[in-house]
N, C-alpha and C. Protein backbone atom coordinates (compact mmCIF):
# COMPACT_ATOMS: atom_id res chain seq x y z
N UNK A 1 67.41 112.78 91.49
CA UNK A 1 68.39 112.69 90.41
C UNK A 1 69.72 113.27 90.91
N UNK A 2 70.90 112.56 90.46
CA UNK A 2 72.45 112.90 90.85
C UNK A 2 73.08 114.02 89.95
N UNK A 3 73.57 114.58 90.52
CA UNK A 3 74.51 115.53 89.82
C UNK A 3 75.47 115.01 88.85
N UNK A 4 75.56 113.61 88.73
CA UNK A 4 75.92 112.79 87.66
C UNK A 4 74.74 113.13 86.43
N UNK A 5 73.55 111.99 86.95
CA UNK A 5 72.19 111.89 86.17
C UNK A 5 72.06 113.35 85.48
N UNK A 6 72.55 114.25 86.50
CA UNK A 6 71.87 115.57 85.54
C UNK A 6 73.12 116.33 84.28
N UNK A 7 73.99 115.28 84.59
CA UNK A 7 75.57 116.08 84.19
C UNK A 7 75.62 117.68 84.05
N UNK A 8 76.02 117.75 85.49
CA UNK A 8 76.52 118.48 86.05
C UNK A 8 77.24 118.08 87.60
N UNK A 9 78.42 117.57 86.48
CA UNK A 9 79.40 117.16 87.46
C UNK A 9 80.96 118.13 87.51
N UNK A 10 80.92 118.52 88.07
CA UNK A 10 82.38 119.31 88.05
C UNK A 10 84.17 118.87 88.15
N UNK A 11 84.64 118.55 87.54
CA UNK A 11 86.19 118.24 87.42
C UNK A 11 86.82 117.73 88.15
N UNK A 12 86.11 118.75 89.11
CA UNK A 12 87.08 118.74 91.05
C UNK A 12 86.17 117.55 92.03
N UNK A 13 85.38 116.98 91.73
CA UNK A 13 83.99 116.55 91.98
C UNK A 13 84.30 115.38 92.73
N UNK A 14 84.48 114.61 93.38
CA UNK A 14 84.53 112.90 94.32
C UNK A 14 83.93 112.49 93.16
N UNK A 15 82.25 112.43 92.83
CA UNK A 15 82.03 112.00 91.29
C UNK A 15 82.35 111.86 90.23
N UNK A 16 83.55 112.60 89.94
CA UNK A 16 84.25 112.80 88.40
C UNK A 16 85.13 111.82 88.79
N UNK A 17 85.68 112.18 89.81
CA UNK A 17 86.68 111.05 90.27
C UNK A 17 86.73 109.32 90.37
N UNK A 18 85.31 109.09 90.99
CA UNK A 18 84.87 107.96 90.88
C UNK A 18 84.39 107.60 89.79
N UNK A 19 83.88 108.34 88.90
CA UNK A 19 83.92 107.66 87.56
C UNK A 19 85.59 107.79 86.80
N UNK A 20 86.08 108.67 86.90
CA UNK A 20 87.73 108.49 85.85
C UNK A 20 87.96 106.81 86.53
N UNK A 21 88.07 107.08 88.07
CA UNK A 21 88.47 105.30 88.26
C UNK A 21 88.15 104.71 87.76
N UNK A 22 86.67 104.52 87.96
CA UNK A 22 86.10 103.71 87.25
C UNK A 22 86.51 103.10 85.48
N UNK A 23 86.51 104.18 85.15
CA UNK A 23 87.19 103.98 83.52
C UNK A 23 88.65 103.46 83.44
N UNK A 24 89.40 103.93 84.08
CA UNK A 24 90.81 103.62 84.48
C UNK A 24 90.76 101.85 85.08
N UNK A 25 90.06 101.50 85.64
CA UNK A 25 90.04 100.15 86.00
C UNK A 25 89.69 99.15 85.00
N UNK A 26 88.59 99.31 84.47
CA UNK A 26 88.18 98.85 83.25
C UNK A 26 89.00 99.03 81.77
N UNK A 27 89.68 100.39 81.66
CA UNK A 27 90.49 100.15 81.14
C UNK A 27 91.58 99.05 80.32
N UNK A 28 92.14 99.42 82.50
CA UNK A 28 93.42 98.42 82.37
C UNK A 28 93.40 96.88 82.33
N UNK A 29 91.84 96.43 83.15
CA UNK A 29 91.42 95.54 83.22
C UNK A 29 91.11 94.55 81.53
N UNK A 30 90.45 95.30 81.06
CA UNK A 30 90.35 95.07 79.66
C UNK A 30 90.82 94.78 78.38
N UNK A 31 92.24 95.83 78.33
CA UNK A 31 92.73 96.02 77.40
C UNK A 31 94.30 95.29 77.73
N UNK A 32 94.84 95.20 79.07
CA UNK A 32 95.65 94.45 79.48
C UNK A 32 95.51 92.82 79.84
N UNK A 33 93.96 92.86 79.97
CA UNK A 33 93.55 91.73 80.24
C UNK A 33 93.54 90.86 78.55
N UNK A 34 92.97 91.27 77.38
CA UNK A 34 93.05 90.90 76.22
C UNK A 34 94.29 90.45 75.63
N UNK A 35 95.67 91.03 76.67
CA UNK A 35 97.17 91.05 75.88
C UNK A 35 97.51 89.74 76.78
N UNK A 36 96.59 89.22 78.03
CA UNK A 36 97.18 88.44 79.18
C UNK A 36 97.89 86.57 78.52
N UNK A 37 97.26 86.16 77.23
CA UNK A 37 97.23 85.25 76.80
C UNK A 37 97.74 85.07 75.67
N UNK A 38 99.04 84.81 75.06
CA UNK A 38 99.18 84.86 73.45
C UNK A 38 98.33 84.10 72.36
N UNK A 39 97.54 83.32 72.92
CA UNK A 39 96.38 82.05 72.09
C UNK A 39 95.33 82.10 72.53
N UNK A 40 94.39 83.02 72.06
CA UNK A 40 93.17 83.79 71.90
C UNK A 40 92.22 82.16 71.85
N UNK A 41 92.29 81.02 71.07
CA UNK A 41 91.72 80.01 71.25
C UNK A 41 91.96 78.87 72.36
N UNK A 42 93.29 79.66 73.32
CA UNK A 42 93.32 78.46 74.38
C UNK A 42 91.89 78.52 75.07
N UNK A 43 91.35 79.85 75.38
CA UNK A 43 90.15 79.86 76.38
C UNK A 43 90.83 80.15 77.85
N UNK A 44 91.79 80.56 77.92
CA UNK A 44 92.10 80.56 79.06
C UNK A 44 91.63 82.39 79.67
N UNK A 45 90.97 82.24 81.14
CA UNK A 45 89.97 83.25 81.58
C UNK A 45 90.67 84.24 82.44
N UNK A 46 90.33 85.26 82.40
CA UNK A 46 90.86 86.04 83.43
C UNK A 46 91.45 85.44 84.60
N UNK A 47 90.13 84.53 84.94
CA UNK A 47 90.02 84.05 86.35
C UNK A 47 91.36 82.86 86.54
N UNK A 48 91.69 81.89 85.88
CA UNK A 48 92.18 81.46 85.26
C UNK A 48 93.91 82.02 85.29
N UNK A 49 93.85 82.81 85.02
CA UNK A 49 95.41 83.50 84.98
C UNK A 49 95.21 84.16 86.00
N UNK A 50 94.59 84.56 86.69
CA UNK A 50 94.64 85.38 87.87
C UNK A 50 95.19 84.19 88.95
N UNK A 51 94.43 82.75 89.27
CA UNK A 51 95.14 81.82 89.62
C UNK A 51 96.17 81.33 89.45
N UNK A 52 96.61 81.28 88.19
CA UNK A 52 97.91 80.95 87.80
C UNK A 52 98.84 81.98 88.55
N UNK A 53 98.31 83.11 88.39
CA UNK A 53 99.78 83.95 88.67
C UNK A 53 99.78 84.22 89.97
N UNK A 54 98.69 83.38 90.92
CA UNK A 54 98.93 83.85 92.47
C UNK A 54 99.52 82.24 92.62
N UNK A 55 99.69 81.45 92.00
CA UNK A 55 100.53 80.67 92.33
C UNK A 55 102.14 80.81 91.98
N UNK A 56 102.34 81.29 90.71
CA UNK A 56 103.85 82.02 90.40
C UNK A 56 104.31 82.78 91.25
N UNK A 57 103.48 83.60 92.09
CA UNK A 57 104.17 84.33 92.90
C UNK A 57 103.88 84.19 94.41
N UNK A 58 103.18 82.56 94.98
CA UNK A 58 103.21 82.15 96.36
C UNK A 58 104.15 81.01 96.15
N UNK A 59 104.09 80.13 94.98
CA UNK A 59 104.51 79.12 95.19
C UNK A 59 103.63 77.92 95.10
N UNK A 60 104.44 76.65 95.27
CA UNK A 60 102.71 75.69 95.50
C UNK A 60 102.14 75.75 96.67
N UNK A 61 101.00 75.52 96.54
CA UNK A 61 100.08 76.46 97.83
C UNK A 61 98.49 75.54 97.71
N UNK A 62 98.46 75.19 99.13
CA UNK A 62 96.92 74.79 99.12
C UNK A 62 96.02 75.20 98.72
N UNK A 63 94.81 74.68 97.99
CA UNK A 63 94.26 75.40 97.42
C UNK A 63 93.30 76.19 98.37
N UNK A 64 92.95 76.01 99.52
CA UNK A 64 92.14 76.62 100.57
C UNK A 64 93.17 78.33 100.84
N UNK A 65 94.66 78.06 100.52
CA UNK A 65 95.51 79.29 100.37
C UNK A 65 94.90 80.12 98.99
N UNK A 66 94.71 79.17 98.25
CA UNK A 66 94.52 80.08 96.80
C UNK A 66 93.14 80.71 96.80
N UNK A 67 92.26 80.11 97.55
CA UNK A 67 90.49 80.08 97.33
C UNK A 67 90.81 81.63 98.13
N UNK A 68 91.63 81.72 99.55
CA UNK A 68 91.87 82.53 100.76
C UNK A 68 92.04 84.14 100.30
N UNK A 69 93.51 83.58 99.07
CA UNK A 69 93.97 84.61 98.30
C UNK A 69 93.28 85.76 97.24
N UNK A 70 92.26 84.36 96.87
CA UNK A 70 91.89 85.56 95.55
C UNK A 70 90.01 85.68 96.43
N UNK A 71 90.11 85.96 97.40
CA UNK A 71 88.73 86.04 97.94
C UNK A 71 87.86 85.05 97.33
N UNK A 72 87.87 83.95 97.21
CA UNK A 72 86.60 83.38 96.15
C UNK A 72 86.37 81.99 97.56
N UNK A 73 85.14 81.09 96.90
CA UNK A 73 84.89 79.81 97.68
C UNK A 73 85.78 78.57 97.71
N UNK A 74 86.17 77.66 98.22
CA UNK A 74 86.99 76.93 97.77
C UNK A 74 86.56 76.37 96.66
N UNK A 75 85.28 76.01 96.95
CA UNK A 75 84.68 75.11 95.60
C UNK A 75 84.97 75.78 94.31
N UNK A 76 84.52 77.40 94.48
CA UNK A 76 85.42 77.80 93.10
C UNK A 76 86.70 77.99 92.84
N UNK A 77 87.46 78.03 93.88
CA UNK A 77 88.99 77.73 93.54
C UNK A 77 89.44 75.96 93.39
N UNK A 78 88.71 75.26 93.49
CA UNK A 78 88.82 73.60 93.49
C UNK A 78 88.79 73.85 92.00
N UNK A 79 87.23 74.44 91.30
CA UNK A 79 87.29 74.41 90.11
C UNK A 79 88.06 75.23 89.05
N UNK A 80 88.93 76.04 89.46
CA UNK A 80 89.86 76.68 88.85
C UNK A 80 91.08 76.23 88.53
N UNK A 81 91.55 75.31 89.52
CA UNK A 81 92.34 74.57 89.45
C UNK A 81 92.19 73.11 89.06
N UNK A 82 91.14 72.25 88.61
CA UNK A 82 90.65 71.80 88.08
C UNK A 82 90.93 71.77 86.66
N UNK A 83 90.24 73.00 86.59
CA UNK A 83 90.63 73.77 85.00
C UNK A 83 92.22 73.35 84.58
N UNK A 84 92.55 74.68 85.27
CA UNK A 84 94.26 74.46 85.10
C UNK A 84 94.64 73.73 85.00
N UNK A 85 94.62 72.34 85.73
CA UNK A 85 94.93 70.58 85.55
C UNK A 85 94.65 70.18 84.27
N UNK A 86 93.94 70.43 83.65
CA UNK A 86 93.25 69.79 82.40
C UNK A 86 93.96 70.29 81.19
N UNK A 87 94.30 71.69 81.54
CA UNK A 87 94.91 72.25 80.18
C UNK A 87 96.58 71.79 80.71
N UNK A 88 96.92 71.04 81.75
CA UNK A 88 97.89 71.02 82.22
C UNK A 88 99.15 72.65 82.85
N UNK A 89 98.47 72.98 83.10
CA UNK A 89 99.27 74.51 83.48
C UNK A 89 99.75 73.92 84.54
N UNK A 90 98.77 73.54 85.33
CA UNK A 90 99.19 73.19 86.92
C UNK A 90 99.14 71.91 86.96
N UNK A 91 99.94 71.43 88.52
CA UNK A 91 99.42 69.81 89.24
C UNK A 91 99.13 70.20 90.15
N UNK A 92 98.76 69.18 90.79
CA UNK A 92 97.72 68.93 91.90
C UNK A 92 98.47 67.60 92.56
N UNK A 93 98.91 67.82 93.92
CA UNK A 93 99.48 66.85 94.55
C UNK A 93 98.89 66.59 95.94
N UNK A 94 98.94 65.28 96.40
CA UNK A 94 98.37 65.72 97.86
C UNK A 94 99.17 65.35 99.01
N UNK A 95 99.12 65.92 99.67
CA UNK A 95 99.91 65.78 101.15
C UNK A 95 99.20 64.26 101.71
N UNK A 96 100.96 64.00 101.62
CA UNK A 96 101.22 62.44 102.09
C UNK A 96 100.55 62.09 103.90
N UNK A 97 100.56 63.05 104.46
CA UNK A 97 100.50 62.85 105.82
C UNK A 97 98.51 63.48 106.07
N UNK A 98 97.87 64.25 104.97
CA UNK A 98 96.93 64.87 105.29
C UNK A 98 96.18 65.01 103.55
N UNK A 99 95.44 63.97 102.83
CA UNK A 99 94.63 63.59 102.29
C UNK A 99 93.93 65.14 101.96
N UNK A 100 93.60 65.72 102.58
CA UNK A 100 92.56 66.88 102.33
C UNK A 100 93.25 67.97 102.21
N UNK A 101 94.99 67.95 102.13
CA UNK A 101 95.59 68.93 102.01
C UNK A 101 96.14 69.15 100.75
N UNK A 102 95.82 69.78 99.32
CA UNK A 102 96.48 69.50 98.09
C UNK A 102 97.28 70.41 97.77
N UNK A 103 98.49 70.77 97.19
CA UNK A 103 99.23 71.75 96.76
C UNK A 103 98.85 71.04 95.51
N UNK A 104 99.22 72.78 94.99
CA UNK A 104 99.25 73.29 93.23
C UNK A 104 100.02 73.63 93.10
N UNK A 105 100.74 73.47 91.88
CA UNK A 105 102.15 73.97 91.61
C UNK A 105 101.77 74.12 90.10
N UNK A 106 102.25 75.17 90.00
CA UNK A 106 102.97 75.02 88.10
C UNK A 106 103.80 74.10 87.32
N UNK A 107 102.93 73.93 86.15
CA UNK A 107 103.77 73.31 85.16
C UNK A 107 104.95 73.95 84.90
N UNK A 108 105.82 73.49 83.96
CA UNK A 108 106.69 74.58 83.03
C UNK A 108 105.61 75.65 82.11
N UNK A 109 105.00 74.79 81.78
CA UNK A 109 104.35 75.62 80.44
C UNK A 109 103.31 76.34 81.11
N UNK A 110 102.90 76.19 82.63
CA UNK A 110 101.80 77.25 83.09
C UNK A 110 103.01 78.86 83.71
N UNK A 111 104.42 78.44 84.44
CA UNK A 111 105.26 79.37 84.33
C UNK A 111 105.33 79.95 83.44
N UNK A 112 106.21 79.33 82.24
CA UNK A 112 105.69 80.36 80.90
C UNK A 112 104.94 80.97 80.31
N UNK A 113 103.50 80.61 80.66
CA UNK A 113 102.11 81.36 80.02
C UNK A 113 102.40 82.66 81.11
N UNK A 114 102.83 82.32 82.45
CA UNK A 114 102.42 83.65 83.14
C UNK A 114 103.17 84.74 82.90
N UNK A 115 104.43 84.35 82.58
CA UNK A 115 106.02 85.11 82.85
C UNK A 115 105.53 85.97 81.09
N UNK A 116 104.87 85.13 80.46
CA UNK A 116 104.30 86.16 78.94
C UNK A 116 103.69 86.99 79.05
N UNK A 117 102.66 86.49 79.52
CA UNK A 117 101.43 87.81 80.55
C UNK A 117 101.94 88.31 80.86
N UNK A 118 102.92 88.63 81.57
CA UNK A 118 103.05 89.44 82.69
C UNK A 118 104.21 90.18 81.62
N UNK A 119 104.67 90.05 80.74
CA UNK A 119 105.70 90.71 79.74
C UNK A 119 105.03 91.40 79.13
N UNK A 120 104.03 90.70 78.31
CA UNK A 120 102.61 91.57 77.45
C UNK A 120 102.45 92.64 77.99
N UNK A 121 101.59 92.59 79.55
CA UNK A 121 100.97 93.37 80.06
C UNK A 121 101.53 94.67 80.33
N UNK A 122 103.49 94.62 80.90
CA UNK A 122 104.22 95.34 81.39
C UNK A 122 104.50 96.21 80.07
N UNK A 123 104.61 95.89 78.54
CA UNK A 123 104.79 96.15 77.60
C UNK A 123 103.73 96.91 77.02
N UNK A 124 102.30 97.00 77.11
CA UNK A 124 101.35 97.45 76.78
C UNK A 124 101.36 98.67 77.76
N UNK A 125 101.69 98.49 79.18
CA UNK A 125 101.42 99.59 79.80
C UNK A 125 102.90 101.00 79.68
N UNK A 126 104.14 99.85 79.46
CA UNK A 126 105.24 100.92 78.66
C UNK A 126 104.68 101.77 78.02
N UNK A 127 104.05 100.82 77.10
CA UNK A 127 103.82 102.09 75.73
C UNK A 127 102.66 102.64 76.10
N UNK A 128 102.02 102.84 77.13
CA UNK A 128 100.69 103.82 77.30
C UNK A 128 102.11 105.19 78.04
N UNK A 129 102.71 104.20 78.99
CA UNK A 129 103.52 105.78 79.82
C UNK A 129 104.54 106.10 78.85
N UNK A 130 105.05 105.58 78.04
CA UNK A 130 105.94 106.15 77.30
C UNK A 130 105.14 107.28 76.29
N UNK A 131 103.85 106.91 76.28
CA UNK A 131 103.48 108.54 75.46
C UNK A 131 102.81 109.51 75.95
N UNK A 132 102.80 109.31 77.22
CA UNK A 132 102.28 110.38 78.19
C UNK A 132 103.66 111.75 78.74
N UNK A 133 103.90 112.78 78.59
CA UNK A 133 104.97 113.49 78.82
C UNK A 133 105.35 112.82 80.02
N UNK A 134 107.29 113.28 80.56
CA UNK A 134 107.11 112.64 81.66
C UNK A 134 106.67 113.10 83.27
N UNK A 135 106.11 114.27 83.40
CA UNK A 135 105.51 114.96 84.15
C UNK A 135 104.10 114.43 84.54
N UNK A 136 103.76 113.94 83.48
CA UNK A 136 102.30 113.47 83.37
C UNK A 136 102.45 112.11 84.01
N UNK A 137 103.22 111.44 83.89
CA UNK A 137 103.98 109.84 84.40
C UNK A 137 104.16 110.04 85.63
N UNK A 138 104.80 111.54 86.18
CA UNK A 138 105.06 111.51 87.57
C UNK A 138 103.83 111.67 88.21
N UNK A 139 102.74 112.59 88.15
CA UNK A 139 101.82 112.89 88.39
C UNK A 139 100.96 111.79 88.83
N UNK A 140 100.93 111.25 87.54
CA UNK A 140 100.09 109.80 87.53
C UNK A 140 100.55 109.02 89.00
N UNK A 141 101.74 108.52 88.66
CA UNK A 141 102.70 107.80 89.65
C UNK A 141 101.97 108.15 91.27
N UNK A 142 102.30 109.21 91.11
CA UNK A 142 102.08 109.96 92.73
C UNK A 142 100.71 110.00 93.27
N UNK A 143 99.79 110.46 91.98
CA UNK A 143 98.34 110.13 92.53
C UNK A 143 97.87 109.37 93.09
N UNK A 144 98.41 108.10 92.41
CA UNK A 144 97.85 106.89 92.40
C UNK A 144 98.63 106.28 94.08
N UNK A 145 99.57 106.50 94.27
CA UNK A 145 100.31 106.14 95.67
C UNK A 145 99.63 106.59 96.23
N UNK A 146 99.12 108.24 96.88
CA UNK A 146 98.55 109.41 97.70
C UNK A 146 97.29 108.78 97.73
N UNK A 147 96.21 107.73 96.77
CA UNK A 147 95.21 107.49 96.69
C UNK A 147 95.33 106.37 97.40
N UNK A 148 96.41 105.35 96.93
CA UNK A 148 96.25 104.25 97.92
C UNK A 148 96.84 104.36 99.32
N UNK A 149 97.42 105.22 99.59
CA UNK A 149 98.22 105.82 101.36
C UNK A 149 96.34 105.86 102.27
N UNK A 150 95.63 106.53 101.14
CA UNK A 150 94.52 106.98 102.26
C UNK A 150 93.52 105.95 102.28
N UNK A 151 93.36 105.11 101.20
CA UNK A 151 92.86 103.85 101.11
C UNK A 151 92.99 102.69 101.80
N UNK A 152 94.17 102.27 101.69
CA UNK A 152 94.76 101.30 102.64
C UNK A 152 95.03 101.83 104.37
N UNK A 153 94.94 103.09 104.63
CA UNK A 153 95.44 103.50 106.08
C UNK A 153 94.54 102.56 107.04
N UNK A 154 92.83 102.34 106.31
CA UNK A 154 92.28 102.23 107.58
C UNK A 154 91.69 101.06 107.51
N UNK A 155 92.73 100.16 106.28
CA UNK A 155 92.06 98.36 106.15
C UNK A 155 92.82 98.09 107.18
N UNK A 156 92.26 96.97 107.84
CA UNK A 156 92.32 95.86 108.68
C UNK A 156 93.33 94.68 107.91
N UNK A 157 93.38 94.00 106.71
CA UNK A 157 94.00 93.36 106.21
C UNK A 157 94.76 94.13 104.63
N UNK A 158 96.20 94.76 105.00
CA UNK A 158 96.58 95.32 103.95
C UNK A 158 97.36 94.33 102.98
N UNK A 159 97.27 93.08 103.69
CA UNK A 159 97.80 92.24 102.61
C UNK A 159 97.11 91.71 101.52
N UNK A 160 95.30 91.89 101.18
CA UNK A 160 94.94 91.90 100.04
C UNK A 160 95.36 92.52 99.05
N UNK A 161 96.08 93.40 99.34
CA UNK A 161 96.47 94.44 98.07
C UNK A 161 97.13 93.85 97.39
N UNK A 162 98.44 93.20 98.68
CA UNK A 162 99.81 92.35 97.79
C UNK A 162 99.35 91.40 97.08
N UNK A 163 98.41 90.39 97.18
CA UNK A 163 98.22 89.24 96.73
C UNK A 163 97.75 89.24 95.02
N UNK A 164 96.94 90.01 94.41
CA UNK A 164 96.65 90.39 93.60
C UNK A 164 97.98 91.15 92.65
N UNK A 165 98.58 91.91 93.01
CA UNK A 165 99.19 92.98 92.13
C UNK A 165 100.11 92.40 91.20
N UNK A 166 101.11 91.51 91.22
CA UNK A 166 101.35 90.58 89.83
C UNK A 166 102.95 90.91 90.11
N UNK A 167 103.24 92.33 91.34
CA UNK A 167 104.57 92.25 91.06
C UNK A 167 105.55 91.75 92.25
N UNK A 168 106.81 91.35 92.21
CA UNK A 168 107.25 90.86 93.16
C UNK A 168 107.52 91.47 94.10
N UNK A 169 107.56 91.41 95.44
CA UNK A 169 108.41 92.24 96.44
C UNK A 169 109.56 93.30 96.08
N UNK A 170 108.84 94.46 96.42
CA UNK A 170 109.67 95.68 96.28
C UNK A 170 109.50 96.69 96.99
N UNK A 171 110.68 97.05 97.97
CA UNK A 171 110.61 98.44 98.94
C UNK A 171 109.91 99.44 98.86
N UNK A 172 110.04 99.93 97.75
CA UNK A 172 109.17 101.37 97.54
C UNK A 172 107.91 101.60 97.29
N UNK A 173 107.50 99.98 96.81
CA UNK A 173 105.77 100.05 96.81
C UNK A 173 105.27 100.46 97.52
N UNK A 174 104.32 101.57 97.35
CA UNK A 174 103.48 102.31 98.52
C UNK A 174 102.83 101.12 99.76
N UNK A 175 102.48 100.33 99.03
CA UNK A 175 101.71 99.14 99.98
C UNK A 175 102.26 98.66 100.96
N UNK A 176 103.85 98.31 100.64
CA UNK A 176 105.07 97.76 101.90
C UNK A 176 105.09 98.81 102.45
N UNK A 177 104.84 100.40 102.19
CA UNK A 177 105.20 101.53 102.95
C UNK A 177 104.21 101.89 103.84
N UNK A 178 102.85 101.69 103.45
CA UNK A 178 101.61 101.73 104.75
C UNK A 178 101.47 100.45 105.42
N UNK A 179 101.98 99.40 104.68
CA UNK A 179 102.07 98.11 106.03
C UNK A 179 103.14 98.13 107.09
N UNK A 180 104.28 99.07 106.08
CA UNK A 180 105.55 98.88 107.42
C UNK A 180 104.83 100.11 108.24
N UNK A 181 104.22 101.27 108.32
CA UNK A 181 104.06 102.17 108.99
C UNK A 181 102.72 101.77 110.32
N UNK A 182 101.75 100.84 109.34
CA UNK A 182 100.64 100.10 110.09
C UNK A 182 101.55 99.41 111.25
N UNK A 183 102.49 98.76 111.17
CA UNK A 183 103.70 97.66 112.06
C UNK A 183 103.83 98.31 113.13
N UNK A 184 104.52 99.77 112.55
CA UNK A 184 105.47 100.30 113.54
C UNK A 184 105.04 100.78 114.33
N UNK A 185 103.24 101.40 113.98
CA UNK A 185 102.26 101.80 114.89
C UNK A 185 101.98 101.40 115.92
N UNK A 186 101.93 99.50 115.85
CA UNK A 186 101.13 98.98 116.53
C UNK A 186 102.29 98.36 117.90
C-alpha cells in the first residue's frame, strides 16, 4: 500500500504534487474544454477542435502533418477531418501533382469557431487569475515555467509542446527559451 492509499501524504511530497497536477489538468481540461464551443448541440469534440486549431495555427497542412502533430494514426486523423468536412469547418483539397497528398484548410466558419474558443477559453482562465491575489499569479506563473524548464530539458523532440498549446509564437514562452538554449548547446 502507497503513502497515497494510506493518506499519508505530505504537502512537500512528489505525490501531492502529482496528484495537484493531476487535478490542475483535468481541471483546465474540463472546464475550459466545456467553454471550447458556443453550440453545445453542434457535437463538436475535443478532438475535433483540437484539429481545428492545429490547423489555425499551421495553416493548410497535410493531413499525415496533422495525424504527425497531434500524435494520433493517420486513419484517425483522415477521420477527424472527415468529420470537419461534413460539418463544413474544413476542406480537403488534393495536390494536383501528388493524389495522396491532401491539404486541409479552414473554412471561414471553422476560423471563427476557433478564434471563439480560443476567446472563451482565454476569458474563463482571466477570470480564474483575476481572483487569485497577484502574487499568487506570479507564483503560479513561475512554477509552472521552473516545471516545464526541467521537463522539457531532457526531451528529444521539444516541439511537441508547441504544437498543442493554442498560442501563437512568442519570445518569452518558456518553451522557445529551452529550445533556443537546447540550439545553442548543440
Amino acid at each position: 500500500m502507497t503513502a497515497v492509499e494510506r493518506g499519508e501524504v505530505s504537502q512537500d511530497s512528489a505525490e501531492y504534487a502529482e496528484i495537484i497536477a493531476e487535478v490542475f489538468i483535468e481541471t483546465v481540461r474540463k472546464s475550459a474544454g466545456s467553454l471550447s464551443w458556443p453550440d453545445p448541440d453542434s457535437e463538436i469534440t475535443p478532438a475535433l477542435m483540437e484539429c481545428l486549431q492545429y490547423v489555425y495555427l499551421h495553416g493548410a497542412s497535410p493531413i499525415r502533418e496533422i495525424a504527425s502533430g497531434l500524435e494520433m494514426s493517420l486513419s484517425a486523423a483522415s477521420q477527424l477531418v472527415e468529420r470537419l468536412v461534413k460539418k463544413s469547418l474544413v476542406t480537403r483539397s488534393e495536390n494536383e501533382s501528388d493524389r495522396r497528398l491532401t491539404n486541409v484548410e479552414l473554412t471561414e466558419v471553422g476560423g471563427d469557431a476557433v478564434r471563439e474558443m480560443r476567446k472563451r477559453k482565454s476569458k474563463w482562465f482571466d477570470s480564474i487569475l483575476d481572483a487569485m491575489p497577484h502574487s499568487h499569479r506570479k507564483a503560479f506563473r513561475e512554477g509552472l515555467e521552473s516545471f516545464l524548464r526541467v521537463a522539457l530539458s531532457n526531451e528529444d523532440n521539444v516541439d511537441r509542446a508547441c504544437v498543442r498549446c493554442g498560442m501563437e509564437h512568442v519570445q518569452f514562452c518558456v518553451v522557445n527559451k529551452v529550445k533556443s538554449k537546447r540550439i545553442a548547446a548543440h
